[in-house]
C-alpha atoms as a PDB file:
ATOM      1  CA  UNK A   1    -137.716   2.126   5.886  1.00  0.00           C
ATOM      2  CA  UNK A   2    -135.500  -1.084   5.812  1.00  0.00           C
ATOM      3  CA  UNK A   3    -134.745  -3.915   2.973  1.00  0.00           C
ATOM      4  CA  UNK A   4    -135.691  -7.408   3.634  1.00  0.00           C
ATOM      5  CA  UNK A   5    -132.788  -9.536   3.484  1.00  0.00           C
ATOM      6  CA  UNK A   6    -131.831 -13.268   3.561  1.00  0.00           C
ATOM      7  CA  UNK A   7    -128.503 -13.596   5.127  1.00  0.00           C
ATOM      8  CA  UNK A   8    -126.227 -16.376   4.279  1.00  0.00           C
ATOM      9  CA  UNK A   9    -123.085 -16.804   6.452  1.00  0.00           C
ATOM     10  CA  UNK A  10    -121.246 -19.487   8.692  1.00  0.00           C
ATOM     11  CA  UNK A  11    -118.010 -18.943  10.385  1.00  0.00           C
ATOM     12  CA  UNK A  12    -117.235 -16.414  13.319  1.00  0.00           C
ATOM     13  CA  UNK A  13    -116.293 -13.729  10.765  1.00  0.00           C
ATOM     14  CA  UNK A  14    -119.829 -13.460   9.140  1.00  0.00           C
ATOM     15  CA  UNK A  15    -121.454 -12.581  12.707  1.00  0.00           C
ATOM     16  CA  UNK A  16    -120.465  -8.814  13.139  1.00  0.00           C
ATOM     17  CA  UNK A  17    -122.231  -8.473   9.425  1.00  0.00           C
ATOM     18  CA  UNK A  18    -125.310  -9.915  10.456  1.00  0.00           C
ATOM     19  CA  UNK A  19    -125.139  -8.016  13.701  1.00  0.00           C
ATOM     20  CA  UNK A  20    -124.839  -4.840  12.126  1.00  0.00           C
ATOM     21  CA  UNK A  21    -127.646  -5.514   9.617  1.00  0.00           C
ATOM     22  CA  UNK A  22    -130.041  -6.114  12.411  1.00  0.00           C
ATOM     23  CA  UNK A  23    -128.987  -3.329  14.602  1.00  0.00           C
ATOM     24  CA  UNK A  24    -129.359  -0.600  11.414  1.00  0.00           C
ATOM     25  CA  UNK A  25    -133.210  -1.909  11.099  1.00  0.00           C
ATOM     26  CA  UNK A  26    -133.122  -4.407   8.324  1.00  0.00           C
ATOM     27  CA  UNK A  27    -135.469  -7.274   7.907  1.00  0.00           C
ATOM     28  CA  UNK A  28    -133.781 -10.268   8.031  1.00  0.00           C
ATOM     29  CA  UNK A  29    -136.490 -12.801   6.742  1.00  0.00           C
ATOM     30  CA  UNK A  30    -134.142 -15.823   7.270  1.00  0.00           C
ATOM     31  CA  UNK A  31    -129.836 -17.100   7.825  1.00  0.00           C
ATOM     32  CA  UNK A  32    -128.654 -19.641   5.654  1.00  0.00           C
ATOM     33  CA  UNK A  33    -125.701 -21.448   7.565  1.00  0.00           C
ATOM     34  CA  UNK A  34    -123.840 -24.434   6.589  1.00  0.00           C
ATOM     35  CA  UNK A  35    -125.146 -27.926   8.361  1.00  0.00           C
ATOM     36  CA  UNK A  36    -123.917 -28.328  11.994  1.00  0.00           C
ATOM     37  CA  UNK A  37    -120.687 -29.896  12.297  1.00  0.00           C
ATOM     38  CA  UNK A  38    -118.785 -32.946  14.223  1.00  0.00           C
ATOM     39  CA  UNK A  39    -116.768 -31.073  17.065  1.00  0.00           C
ATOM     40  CA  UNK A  40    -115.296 -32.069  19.705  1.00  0.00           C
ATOM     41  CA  UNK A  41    -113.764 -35.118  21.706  1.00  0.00           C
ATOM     42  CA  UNK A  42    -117.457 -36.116  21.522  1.00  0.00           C
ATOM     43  CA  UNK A  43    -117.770 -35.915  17.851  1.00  0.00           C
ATOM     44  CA  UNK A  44    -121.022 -33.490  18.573  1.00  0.00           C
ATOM     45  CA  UNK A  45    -122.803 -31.783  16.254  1.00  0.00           C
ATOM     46  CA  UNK A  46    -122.206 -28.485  17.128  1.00  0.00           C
ATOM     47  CA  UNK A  47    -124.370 -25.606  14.768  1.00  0.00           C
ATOM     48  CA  UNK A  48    -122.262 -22.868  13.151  1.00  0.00           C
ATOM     49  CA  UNK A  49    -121.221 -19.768  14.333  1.00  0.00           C
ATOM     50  CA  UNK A  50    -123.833 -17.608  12.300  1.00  0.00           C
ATOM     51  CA  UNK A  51    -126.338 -20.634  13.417  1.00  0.00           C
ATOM     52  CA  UNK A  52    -126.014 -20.279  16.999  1.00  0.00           C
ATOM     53  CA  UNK A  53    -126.484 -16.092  16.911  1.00  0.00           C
ATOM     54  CA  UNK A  54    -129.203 -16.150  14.694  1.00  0.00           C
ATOM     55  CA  UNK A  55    -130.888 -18.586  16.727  1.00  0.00           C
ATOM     56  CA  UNK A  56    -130.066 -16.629  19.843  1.00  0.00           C
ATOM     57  CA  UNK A  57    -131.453 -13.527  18.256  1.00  0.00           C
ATOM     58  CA  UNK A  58    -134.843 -15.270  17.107  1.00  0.00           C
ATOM     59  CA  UNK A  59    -133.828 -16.041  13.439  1.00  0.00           C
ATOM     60  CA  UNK A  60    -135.024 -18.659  11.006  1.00  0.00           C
ATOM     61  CA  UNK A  61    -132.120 -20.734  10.388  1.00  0.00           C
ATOM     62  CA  UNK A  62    -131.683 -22.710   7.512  1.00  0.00           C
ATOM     63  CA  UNK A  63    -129.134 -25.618   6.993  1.00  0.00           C
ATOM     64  CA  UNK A  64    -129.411 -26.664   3.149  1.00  0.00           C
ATOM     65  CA  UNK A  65    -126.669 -28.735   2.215  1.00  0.00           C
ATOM     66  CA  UNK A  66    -126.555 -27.218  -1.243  1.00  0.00           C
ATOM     67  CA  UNK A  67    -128.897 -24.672  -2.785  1.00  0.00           C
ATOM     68  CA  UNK A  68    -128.688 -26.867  -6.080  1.00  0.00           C
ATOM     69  CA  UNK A  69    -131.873 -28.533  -5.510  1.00  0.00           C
ATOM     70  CA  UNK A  70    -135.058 -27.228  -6.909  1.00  0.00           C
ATOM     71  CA  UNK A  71    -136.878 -27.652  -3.797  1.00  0.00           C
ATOM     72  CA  UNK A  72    -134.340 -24.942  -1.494  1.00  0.00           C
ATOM     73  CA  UNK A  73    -134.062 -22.326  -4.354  1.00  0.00           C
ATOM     74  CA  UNK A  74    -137.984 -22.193  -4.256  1.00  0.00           C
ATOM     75  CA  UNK A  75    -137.419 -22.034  -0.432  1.00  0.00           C
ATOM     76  CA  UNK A  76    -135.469 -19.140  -1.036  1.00  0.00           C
ATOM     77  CA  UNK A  77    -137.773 -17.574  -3.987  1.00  0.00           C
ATOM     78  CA  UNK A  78    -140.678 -18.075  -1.183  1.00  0.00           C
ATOM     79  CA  UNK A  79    -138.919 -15.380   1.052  1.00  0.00           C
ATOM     80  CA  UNK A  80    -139.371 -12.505  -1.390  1.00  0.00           C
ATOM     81  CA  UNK A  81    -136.717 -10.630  -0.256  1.00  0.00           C
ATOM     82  CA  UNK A  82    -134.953  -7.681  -1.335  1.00  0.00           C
ATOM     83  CA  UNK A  83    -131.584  -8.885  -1.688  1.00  0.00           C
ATOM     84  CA  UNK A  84    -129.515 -11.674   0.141  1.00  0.00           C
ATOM     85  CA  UNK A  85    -126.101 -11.336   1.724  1.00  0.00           C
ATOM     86  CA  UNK A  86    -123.445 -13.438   1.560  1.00  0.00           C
ATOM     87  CA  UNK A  87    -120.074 -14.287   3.948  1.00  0.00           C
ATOM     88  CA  UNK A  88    -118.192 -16.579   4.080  1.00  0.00           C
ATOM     89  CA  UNK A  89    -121.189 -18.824   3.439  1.00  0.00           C
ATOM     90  CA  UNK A  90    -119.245 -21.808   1.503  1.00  0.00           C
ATOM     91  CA  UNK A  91    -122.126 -22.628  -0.964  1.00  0.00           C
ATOM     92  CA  UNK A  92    -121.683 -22.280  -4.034  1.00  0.00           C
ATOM     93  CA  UNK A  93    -125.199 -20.037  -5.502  1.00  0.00           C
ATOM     94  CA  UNK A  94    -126.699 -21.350  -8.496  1.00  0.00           C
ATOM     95  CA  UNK A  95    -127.933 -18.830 -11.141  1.00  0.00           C
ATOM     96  CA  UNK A  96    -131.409 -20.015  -9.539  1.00  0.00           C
ATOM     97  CA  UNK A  97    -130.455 -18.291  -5.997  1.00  0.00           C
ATOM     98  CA  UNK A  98    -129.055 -15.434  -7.633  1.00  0.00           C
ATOM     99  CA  UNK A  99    -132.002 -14.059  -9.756  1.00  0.00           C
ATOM    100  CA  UNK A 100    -134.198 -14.922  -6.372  1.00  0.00           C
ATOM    101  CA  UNK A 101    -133.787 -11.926  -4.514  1.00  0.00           C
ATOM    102  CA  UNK A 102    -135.616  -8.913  -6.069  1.00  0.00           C
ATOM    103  CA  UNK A 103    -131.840  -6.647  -5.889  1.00  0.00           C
ATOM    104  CA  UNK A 104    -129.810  -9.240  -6.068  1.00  0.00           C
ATOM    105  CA  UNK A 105    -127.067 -10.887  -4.037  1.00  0.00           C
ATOM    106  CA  UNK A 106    -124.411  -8.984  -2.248  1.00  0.00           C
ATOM    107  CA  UNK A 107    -121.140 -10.835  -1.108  1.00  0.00           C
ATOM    108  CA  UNK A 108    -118.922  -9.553   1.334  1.00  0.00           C
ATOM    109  CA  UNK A 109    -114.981 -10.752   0.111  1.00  0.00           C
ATOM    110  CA  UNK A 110    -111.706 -10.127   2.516  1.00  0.00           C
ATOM    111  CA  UNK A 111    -109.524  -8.145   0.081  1.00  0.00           C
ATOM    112  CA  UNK A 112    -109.269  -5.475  -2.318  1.00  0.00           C
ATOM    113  CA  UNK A 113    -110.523  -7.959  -5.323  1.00  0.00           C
ATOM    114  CA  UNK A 114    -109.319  -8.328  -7.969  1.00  0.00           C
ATOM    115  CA  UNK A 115    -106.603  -9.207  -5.775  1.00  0.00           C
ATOM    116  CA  UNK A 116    -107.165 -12.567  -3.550  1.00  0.00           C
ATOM    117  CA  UNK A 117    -110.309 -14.003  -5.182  1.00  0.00           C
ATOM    118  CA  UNK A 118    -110.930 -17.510  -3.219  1.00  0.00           C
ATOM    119  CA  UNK A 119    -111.214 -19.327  -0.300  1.00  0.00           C
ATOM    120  CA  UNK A 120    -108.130 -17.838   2.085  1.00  0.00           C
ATOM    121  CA  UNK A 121    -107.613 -14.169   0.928  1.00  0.00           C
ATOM    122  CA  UNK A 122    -106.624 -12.965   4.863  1.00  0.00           C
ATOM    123  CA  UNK A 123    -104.122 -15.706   5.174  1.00  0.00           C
ATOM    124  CA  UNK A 124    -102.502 -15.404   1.415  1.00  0.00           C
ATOM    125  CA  UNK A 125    -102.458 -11.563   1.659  1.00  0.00           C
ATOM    126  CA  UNK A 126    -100.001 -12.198   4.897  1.00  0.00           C
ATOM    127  CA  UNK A 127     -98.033 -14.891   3.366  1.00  0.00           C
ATOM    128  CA  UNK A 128     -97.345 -12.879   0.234  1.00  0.00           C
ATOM    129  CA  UNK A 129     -95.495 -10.252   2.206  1.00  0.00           C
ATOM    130  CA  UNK A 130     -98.682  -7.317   1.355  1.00  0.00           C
ATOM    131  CA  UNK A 131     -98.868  -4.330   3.345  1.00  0.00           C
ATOM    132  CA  UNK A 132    -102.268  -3.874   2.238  1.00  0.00           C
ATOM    133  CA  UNK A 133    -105.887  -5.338   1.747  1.00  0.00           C
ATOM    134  CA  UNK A 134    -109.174  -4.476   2.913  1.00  0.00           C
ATOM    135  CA  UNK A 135    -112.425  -5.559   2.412  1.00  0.00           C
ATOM    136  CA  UNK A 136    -115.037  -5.653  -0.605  1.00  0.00           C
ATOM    137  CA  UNK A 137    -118.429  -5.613  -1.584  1.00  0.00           C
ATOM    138  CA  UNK A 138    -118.966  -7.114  -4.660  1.00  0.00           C
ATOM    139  CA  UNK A 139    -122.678  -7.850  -6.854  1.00  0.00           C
ATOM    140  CA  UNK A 140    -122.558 -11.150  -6.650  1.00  0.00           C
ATOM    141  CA  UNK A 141    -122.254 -12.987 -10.634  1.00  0.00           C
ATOM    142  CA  UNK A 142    -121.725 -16.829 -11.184  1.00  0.00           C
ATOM    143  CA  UNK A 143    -117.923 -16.861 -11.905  1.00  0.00           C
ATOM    144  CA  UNK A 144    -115.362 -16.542  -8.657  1.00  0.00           C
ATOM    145  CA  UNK A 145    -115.201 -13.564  -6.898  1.00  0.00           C
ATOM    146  CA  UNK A 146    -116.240 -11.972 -10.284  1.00  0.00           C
ATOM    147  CA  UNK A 147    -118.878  -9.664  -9.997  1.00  0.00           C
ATOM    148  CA  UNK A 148    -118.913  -6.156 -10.036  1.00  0.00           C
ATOM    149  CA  UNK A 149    -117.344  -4.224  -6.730  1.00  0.00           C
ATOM    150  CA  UNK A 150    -119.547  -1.942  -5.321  1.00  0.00           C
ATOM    151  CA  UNK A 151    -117.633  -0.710  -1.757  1.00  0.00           C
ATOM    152  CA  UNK A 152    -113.946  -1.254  -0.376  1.00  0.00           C
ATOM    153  CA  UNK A 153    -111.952  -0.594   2.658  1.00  0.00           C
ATOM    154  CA  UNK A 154    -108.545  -0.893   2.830  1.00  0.00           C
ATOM    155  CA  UNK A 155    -106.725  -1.707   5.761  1.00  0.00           C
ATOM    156  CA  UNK A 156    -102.721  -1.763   6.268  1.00  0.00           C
ATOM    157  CA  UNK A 157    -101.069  -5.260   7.129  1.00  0.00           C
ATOM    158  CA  UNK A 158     -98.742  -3.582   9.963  1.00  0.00           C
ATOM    159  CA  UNK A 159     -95.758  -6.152  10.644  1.00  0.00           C
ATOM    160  CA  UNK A 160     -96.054  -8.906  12.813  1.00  0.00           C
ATOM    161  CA  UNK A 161     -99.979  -9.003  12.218  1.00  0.00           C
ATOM    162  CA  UNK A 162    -101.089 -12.805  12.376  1.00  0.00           C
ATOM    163  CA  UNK A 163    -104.383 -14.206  10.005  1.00  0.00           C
ATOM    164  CA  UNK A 164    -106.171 -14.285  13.597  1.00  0.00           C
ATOM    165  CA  UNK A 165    -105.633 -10.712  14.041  1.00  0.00           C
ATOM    166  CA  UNK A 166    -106.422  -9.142  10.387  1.00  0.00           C
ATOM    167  CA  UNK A 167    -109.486 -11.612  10.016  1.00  0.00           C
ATOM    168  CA  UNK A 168    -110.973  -9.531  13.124  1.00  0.00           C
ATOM    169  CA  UNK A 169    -110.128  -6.585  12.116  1.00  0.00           C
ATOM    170  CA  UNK A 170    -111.600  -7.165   8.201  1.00  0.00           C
ATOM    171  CA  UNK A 171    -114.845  -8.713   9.970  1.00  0.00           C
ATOM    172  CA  UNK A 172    -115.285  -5.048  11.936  1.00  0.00           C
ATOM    173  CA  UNK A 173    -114.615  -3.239   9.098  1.00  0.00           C
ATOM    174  CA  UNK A 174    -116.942  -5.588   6.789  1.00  0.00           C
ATOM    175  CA  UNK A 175    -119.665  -5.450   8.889  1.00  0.00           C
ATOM    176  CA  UNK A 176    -119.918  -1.358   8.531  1.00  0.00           C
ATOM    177  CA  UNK A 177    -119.009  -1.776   5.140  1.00  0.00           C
ATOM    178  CA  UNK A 178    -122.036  -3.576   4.475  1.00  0.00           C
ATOM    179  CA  UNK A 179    -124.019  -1.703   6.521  1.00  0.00           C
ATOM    180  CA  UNK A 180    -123.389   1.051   4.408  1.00  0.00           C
ATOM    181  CA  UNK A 181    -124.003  -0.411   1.108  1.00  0.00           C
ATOM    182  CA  UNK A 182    -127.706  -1.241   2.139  1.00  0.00           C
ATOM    183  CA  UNK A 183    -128.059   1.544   2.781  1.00  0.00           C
ATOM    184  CA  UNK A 184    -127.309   2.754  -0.553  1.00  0.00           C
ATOM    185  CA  UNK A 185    -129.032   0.124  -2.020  1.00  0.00           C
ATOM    186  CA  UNK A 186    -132.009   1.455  -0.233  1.00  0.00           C
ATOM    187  CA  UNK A 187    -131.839   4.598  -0.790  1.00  0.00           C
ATOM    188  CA  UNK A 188    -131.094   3.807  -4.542  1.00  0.00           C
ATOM    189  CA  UNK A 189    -127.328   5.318  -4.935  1.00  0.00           C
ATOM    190  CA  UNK A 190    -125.576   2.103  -4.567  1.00  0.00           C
ATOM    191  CA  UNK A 191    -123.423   2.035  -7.784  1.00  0.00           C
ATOM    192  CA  UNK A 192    -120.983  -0.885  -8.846  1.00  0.00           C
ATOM    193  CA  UNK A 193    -118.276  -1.321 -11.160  1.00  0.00           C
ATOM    194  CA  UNK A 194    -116.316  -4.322 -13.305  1.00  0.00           C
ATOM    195  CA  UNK A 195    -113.434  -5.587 -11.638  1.00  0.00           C
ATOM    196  CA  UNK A 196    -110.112  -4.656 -13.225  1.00  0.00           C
ATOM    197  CA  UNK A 197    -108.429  -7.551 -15.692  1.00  0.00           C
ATOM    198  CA  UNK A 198    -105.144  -6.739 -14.486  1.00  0.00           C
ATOM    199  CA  UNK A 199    -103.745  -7.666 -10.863  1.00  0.00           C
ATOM    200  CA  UNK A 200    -105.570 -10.981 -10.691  1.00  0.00           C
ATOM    201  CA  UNK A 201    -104.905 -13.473  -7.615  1.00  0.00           C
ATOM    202  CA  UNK A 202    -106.232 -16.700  -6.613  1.00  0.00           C
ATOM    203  CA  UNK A 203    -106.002 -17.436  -2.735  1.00  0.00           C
ATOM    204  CA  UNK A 204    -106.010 -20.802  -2.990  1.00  0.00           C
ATOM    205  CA  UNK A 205    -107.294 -22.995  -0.054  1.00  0.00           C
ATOM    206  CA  UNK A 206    -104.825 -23.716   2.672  1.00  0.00           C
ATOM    207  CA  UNK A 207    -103.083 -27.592   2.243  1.00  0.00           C
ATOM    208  CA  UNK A 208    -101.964 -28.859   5.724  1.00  0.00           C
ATOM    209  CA  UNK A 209     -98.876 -29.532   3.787  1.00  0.00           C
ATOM    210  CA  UNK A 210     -97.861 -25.890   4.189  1.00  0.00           C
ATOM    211  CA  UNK A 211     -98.094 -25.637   7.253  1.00  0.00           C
ATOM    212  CA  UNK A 212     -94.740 -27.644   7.998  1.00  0.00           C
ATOM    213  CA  UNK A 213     -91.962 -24.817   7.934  1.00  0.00           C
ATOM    214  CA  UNK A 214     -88.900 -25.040   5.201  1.00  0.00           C
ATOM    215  CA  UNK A 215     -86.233 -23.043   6.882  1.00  0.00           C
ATOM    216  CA  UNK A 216     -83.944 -22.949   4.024  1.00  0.00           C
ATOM    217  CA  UNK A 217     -86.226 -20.162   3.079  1.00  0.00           C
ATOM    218  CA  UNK A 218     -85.020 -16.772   3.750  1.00  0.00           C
ATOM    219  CA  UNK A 219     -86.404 -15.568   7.202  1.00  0.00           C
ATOM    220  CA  UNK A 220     -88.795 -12.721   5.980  1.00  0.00           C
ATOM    221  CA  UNK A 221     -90.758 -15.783   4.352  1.00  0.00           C
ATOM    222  CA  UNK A 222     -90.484 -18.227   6.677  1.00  0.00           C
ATOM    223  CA  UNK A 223     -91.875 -15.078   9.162  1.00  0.00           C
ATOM    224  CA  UNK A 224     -94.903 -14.026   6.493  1.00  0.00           C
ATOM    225  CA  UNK A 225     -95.724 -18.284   6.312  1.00  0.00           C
ATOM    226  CA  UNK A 226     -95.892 -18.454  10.342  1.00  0.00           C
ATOM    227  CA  UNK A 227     -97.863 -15.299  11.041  1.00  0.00           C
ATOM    228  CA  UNK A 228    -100.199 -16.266   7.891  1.00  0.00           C
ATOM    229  CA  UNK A 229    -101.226 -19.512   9.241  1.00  0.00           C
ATOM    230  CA  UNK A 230    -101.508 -18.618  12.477  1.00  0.00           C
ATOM    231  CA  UNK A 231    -103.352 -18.950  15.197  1.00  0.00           C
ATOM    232  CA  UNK A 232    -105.149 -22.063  12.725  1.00  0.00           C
ATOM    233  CA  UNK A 233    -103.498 -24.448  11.150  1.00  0.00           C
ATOM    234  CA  UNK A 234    -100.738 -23.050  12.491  1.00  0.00           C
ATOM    235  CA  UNK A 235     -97.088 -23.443  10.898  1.00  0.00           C
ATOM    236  CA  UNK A 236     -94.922 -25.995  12.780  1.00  0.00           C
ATOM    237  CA  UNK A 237     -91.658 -27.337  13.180  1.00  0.00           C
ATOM    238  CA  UNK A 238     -90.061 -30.461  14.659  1.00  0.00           C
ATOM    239  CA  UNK A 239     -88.236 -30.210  17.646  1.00  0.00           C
ATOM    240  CA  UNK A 240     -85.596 -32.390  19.352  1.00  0.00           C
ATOM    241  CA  UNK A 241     -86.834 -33.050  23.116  1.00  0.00           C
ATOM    242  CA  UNK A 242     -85.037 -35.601  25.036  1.00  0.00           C
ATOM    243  CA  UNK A 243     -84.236 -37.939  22.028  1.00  0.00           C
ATOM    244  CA  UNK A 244     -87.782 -37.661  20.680  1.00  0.00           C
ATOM    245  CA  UNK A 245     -89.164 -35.314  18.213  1.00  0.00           C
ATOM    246  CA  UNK A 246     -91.861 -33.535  19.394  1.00  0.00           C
ATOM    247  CA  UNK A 247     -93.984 -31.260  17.227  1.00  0.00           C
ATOM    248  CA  UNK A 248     -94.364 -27.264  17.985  1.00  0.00           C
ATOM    249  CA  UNK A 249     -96.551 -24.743  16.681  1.00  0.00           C
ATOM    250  CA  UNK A 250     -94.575 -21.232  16.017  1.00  0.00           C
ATOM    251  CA  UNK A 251     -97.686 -18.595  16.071  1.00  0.00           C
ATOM    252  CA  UNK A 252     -95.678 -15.470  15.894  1.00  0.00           C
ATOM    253  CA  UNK A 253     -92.216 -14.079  16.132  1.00  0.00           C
ATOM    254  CA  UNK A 254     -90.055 -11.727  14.846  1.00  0.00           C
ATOM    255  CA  UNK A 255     -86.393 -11.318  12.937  1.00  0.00           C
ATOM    256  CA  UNK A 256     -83.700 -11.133  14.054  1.00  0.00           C
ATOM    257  CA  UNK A 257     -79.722 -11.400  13.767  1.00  0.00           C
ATOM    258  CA  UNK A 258     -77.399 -14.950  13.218  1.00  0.00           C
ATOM    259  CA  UNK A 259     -76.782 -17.355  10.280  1.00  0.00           C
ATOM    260  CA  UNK A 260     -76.091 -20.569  10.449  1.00  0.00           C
ATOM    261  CA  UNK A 261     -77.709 -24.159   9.086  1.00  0.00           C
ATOM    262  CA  UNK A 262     -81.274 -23.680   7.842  1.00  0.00           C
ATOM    263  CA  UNK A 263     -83.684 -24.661  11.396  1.00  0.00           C
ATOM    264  CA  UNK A 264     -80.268 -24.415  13.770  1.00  0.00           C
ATOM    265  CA  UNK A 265     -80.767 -23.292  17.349  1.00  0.00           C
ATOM    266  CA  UNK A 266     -78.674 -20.183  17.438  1.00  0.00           C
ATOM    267  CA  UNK A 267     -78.919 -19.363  20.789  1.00  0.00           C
ATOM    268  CA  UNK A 268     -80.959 -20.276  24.504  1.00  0.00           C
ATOM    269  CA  UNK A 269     -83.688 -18.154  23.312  1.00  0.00           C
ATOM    270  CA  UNK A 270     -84.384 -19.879  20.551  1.00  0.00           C
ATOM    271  CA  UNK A 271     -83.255 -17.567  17.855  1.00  0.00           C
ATOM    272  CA  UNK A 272     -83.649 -20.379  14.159  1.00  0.00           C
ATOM    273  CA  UNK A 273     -80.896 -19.693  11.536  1.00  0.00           C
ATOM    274  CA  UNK A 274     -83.006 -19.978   8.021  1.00  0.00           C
ATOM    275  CA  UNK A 275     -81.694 -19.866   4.483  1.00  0.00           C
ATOM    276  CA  UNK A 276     -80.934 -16.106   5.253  1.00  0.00           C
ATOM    277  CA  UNK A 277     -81.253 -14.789   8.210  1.00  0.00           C
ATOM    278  CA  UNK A 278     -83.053 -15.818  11.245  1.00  0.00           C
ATOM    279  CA  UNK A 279     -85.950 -15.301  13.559  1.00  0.00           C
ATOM    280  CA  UNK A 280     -87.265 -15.469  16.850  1.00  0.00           C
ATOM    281  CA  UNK A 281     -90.593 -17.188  18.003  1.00  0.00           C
ATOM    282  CA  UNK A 282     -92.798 -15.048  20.252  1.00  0.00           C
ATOM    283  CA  UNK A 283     -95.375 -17.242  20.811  1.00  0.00           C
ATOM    284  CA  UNK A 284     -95.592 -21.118  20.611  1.00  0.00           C
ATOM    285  CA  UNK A 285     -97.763 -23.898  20.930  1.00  0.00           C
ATOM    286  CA  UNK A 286     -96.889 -27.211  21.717  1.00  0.00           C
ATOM    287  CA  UNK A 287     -99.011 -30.066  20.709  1.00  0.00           C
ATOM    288  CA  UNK A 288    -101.893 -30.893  22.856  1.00  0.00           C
ATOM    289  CA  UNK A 289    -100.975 -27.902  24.849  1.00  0.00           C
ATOM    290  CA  UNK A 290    -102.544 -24.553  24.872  1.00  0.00           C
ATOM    291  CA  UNK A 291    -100.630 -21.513  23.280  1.00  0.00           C
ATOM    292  CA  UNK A 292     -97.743 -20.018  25.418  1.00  0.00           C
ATOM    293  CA  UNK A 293     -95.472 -16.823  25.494  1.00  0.00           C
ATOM    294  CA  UNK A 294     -91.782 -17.579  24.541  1.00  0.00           C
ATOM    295  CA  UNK A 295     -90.420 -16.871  27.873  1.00  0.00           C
ATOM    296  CA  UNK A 296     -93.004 -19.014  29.384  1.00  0.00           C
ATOM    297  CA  UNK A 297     -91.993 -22.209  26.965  1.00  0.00           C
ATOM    298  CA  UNK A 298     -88.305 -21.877  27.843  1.00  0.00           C
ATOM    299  CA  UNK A 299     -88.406 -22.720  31.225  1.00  0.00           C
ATOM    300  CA  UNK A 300     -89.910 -26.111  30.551  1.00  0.00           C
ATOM    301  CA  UNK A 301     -88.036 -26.556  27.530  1.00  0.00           C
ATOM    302  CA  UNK A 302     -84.297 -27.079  27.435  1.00  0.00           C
ATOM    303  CA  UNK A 303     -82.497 -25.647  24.201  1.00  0.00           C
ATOM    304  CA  UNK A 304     -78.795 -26.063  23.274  1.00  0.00           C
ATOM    305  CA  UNK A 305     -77.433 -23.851  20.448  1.00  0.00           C
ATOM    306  CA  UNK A 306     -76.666 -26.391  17.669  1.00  0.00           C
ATOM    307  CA  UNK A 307     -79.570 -28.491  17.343  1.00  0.00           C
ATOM    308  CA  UNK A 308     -81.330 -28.919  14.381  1.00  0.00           C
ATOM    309  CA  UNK A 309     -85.335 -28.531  13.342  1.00  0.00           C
ATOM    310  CA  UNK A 310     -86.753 -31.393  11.395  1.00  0.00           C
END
C-alpha cells in the first residue's frame, strides 16, 4: 500500500523530503517547483533544486507561477491525489489547492511552531540566541503557519552552529519526519492538534540591511547575527585595507576576551572589541573570494591593533 501524493517544494532543503517519500513507496503523481531562475554570470535559467531531482528521478514537474488561476488548481484537482506535500514551496495555496487533495495538504515548517511561523525560522531561531527548535508537521489551513501540528522534532542549537549547518540538519530530520506522518496518514492514526495561542513568533524575511554588523552590540549578539546569516547573506563588516575599505564576510567565530571601541582591532588575530565584549572570526569571506579559515586570511591580510570597522 502507498498514498498518492503531489509534492510541492523548491530549494535544496525540500529534496531529502521528496527523497524519502519515494524511497518508503509513495506515489508521487507530480512536483510542483517554483519557475526556473536567472543564475549565474550568464543570467541562465537554471530549474530549482526540487526541479532538477525530480526530473532526474523521472517526475512530472510543474512550474506554475501561482496556483491562483483556475486553470492550475484544476491541474492539480486532475491528479486525484491523496494528499499533497509542501516545503519550502513559496506559493502561497489558495483554499482551491487545499480542498484538492482527497487528505489534505501537509506542510513541512523548520521549528517547533507556534514559535517561528514565516519565511526564515532556521536563521531567526539562531539570531534570537535559542537553544532549541526542530521541525513540524503541520495540516496545512489558509492563515500562516496556522494549521493544526500533527508531528515535531526537536533538535538542540549547540553553540557556534551557523543557519547552513541547522538547515541540514532540520532537512534530515524533516524528511523522516514526514516519512513518518504518511505513514500514519495511511494507516489512519495520524492525529493533529491546534497550535497553542501563547509563544507566538514571526520569522520575518531576511532584509540585506541586516546583514551589515553593528558592533556596539554586545558580542553574544553580534555572534548569534553572524552565525544566523551565515553561510548566505552572510553578515559583513568593512575593513580598512591599504587606505581602501574593502568589504568582508564574517561566517563564524567565537568570543572571546578584550574591550575596547565598538569594531576595534584588538589584537593580530583579529580579536573585534563590540559594545561588550569581543569576538573572534573563524571563518571569513572576502568579497569575490571564496570562503577561508582565519589563519589562512591573515597571512594575506595585514592587521594592526587599533583600527576601526566601518
Amino acid at each position: 500500500m502507498s498514498l498518492k501524493l503531489v509534492f510541492m517544494g523548491t530549494p535544496d532543503f525540500a529534496v531529502p523530503v521528496l527523497a524519502g517519500l519515494i524511497d518508503a513507496g509513495h506515489t508521487i503523481a507530480a512536483v510542483f517547483a517554483q519557475p526556473a531562475r536567472q543564475a549565474g554570470r550568464g543570467l541562465e535559467a537554471r530549474p530549482t533544486p526540487v526541479a532538477r531531482f525530480a526530473a532526474a528521478r523521472g517526475l512530472d514537474v510543474l512550474t506554475p507561477v501561482s496556483l491562483k488561476n483556475a486553470q492550475d488548481q484544476a491541474r492539480l484537482a486532475a491528479l486525484a491525489a491523496d494528499a499533497a506535500i509542501v516545503v519550502a514551496y513559496g506559493l502561497i495555496l489558495p483554499k482551491a489547492a487545499l480542498e484538492a487533495p482527497r487528505l489534505g495538504c501537509f506542510n513541512l515548517h523548520a521549528s517547533l511552531l507556534p514559535r517561528w511561523r514565516g519565511a526564515a525560522p532556521i536563521q531567526r531561531a539562531i539570531m534570537a540566541g535559542d537553544t532549541e527548535t526542530g521541525v513540524a508537521v503541520m495540516r496545512m489551513d489558509e492563515g500562516l503557519d496556522t494549521g493544526p501540528v500533527c508531528l515535531t522534532e526537536s533538535v538542540a542549537i549547540a553553540a557556534g552552529t551557523t543557519a547552513g549547518e541547522l538547515h541540514d540538519e532540520l532537512s534530515a530530520s524533516g524528511a523522516r519526519l514526514m516519512v513518518d506522518a504518511m505513514a500514519r496518514l495511511e494507516a489512519g492514526t495520524l492525529t493533529c492538534r491546534a497550535q497553542a495561542t501563547e509563544g507566538v513568533t514571526y520569522a520575518a524575511k531576511i532584509d540585506k540591511a541586516e546583514a551589515r554588523i553593528d558592533f556596539s552590540r554586545p558580542a553574544q549578539e553580534v555572534l548569534a547575527l553572524i552565525h544566523g546569516l551565515s553561510p548566505s547573506p552572510g553578515a559583513w563588516t568593512m575593513l580598512p585595507d591599504d587606505g581602501r575599505a574593502a568589504r568582508v564576510k564574517i561566517l563564524k567565530g567565537k568570543l572571546t576576551t578584550g574591550h575596547g571601541q565598538p569594531g576595534e582591532v584588538l589584537d593580530n588575530r583579529f580579536a573585534i572589541a563590540c559594545g561588550s565584549g569581543a569576538l573572534r572570526p573563524l571563518v571569513v569571506q572576502r568579497e569575490g573570494k571564496g570562503q577561508m579559515a582565519l589563519d589562512d586570511f591573515l597571512r594575506g591580510t595585514r592587521l594592526e591593533p587599533g583600527q576601526l570597522l566601518v
